[in-house]
Protein backbone atom coordinates (compact mmCIF):
# COMPACT_ATOMS: atom_id res chain seq x y z
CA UNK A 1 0.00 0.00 0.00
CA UNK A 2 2.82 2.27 0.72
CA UNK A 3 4.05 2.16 -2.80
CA UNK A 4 0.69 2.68 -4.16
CA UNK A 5 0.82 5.94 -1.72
CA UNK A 6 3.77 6.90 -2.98
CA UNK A 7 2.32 6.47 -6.68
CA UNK A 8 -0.53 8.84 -6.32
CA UNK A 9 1.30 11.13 -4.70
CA UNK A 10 3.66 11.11 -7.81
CA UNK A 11 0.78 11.62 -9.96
CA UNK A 12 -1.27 14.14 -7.74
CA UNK A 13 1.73 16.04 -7.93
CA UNK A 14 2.56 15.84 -11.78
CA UNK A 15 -1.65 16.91 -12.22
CA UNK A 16 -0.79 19.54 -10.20
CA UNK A 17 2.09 20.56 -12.32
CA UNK A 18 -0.09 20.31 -15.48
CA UNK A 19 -3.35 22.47 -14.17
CA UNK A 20 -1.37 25.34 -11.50
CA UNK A 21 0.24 27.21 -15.02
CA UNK A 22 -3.89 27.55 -15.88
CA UNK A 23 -4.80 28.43 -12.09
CA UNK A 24 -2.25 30.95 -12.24
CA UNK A 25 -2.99 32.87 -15.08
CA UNK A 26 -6.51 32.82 -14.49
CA UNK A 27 -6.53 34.40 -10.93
CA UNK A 28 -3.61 36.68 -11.87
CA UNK A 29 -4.48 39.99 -11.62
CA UNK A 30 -6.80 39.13 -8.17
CA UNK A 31 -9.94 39.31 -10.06
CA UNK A 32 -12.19 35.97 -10.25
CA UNK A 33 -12.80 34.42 -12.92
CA UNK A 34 -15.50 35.05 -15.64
CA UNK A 35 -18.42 32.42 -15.93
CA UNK A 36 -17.82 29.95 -18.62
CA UNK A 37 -20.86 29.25 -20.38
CA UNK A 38 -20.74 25.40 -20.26
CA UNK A 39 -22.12 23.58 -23.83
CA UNK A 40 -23.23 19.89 -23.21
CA UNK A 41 -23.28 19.47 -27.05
CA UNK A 42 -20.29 17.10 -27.84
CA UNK A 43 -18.04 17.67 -30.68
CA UNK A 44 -18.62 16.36 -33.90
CA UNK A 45 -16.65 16.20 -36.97
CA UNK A 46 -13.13 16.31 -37.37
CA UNK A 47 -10.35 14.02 -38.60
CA UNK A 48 -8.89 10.89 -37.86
CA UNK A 49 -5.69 11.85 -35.88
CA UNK A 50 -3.02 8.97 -34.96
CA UNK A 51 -0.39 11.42 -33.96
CA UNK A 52 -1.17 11.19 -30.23
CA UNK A 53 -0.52 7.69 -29.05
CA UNK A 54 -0.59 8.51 -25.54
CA UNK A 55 -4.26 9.80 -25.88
CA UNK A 56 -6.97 6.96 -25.13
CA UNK A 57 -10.99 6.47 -25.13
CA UNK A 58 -12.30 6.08 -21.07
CA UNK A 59 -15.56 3.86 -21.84
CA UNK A 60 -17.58 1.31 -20.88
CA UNK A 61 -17.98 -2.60 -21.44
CA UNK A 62 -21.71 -3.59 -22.28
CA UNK A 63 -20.82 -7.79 -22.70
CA UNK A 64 -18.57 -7.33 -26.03
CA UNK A 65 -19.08 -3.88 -27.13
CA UNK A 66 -16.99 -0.75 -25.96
CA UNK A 67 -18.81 2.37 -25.55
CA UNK A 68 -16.65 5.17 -24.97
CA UNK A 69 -17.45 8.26 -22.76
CA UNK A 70 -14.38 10.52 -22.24
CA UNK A 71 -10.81 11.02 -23.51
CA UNK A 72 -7.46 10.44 -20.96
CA UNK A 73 -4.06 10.95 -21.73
CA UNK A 74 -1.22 8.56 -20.26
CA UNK A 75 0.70 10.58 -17.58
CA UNK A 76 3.02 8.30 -16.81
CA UNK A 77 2.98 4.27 -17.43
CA UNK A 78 -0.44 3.27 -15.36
CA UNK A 79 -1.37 6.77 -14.70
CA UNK A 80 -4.43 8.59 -16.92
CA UNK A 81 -5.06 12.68 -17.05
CA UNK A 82 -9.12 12.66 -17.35
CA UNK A 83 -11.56 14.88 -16.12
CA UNK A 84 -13.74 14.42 -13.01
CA UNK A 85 -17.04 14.66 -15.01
CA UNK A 86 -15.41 11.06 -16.32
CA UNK A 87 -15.27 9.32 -13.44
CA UNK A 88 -18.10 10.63 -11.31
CA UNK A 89 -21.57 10.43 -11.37
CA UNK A 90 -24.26 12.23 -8.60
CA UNK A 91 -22.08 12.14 -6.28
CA UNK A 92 -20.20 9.18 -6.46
CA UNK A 93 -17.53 7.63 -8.17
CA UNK A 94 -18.08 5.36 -10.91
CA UNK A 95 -17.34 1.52 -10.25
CA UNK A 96 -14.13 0.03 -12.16
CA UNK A 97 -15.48 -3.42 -12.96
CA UNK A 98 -16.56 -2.62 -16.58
CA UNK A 99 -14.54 0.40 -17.34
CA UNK A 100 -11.54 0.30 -19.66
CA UNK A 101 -8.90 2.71 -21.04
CA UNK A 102 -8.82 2.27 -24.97
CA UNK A 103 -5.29 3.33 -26.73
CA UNK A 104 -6.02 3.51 -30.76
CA UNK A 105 -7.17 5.24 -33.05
CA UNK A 106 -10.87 3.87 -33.48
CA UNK A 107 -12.75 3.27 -30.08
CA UNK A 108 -15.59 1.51 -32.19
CA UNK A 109 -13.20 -0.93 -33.34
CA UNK A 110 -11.16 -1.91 -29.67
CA UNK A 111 -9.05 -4.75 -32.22
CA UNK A 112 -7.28 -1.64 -33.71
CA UNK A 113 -5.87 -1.29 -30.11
CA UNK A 114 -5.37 -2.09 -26.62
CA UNK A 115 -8.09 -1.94 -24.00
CA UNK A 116 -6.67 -1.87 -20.19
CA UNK A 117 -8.96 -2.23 -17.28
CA UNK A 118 -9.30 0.74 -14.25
CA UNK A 119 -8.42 -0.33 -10.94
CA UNK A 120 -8.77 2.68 -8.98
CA UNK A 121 -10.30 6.44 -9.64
CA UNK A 122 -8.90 9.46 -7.72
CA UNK A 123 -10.96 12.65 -8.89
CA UNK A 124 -10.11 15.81 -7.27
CA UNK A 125 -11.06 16.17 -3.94
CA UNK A 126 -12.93 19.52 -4.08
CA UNK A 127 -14.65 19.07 -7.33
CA UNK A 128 -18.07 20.22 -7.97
CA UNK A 129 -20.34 18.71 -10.56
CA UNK A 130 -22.29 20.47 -13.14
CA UNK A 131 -25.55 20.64 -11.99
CA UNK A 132 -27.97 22.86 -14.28
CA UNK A 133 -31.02 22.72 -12.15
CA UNK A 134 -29.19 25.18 -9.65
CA UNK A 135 -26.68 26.88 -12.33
CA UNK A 136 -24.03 25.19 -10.88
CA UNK A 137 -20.89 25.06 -12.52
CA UNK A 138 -18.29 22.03 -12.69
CA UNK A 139 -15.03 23.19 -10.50
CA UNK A 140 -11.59 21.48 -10.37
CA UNK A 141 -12.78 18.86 -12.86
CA UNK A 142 -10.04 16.85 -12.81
CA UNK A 143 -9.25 13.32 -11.94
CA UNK A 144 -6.46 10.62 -12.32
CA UNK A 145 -7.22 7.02 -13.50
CA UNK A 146 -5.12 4.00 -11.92
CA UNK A 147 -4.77 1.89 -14.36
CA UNK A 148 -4.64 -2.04 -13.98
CA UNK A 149 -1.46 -2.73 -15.96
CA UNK A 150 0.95 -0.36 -17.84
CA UNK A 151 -0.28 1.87 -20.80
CA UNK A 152 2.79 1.11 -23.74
CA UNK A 153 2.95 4.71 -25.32
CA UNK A 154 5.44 7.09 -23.90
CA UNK A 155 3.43 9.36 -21.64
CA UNK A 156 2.53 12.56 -23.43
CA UNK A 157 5.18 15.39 -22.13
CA UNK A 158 3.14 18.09 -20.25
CA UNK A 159 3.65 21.99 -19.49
CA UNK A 160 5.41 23.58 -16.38
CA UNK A 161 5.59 27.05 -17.52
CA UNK A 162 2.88 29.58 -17.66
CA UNK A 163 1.08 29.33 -21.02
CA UNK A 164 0.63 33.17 -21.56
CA UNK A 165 2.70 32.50 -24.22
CA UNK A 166 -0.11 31.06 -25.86
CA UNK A 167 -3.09 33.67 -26.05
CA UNK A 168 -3.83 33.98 -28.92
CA UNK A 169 -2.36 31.15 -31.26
CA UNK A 170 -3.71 27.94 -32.48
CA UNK A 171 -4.73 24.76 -30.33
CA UNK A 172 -5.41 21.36 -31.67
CA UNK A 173 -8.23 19.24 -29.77
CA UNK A 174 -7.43 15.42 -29.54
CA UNK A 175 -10.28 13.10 -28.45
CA UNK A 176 -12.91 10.73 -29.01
CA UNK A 177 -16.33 12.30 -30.72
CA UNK A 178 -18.70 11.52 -32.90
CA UNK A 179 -18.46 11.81 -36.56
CA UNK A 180 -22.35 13.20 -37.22
């Protein structure tokens, strides 16, 4: 258990790494924050994209069929980036029996890749779902997936430094969608 310990705090630490650059430059300045207007619509379109290996589906067995819900990225070897949203559900966490990571390029077709179980989810310990009855708005929706054996890309390399650098230039969204 101690080494397990030891894991998460490895990879509580390396989240933290990845989401205090954002944290920072949206509080600097002392003023909060503006609402984000949150669209449940999911993304559609796009292109087929194998250039991310360390990007993977977060989904759902249902007896032989895969049905994917959320994108991850591989951290570190059994460690997933996900969001909270992902891994919780009124409340509670989601159970790990029939949830799988998917590394490939076509989560409708899981023999074009590698499907690893979930053993343990560790979503952030303040976060706040979505809740559009009251107008509440997801906060620190982010969580870390455990996985049961070791993902085989090379994790994807992550940001230290404040991303001011970036206002203004071009971003490219990997993940799974639908294609209409």
């Amino acid at each position: 258990m101690k080494a397990l310990r030891s894991e998460v705090a490895g990879a509580l630490t390396l989240a933290l790494l990845i989401t205090i650059p954002f944290l920072g430059h949206a509080q600097s300045g002392g003023a909060e924050p503006s609402p984000v207007e949150v669209d449940p619509a999911p993304i559609v379109g796009g292109s087929l994209e194998t250039g991310y290996p360390a990007v993977g589906a977060l989904g759902e067995m249902r007896g032989s069929n895969f049905d994917h819900f959320c994108t991850g990225t591989v951290i570190a070897s059994r460690w997933v980036l996900t969001a909270a949203h992902c891994v919780v559900r009124d409340g509670s966490l989601l159970s790990t029996s029939r949830i799988r990571f998917f590394l490939g390029a076509d989560s409708t077709d899981t023999s074009t890749g590698t499907l690893i179980g979930c053993q343990t989810f560790y979503p952030h310990p303040e976060y706040v779902e979505n809740d559009p009855s009251t107008g509440t708005l997801p906060q620190n929706d982010i969580a870390l997936v455990y996985l049961s054996s070791s993902a085989t890309p090379t994790p994807f390399p992550y940001n230290e430094a404040p991303m001011t650098s970036a206002v203004g230039n071009s971003i490219t969204w990997v993940g799974y969608g639908v294609s209409s």
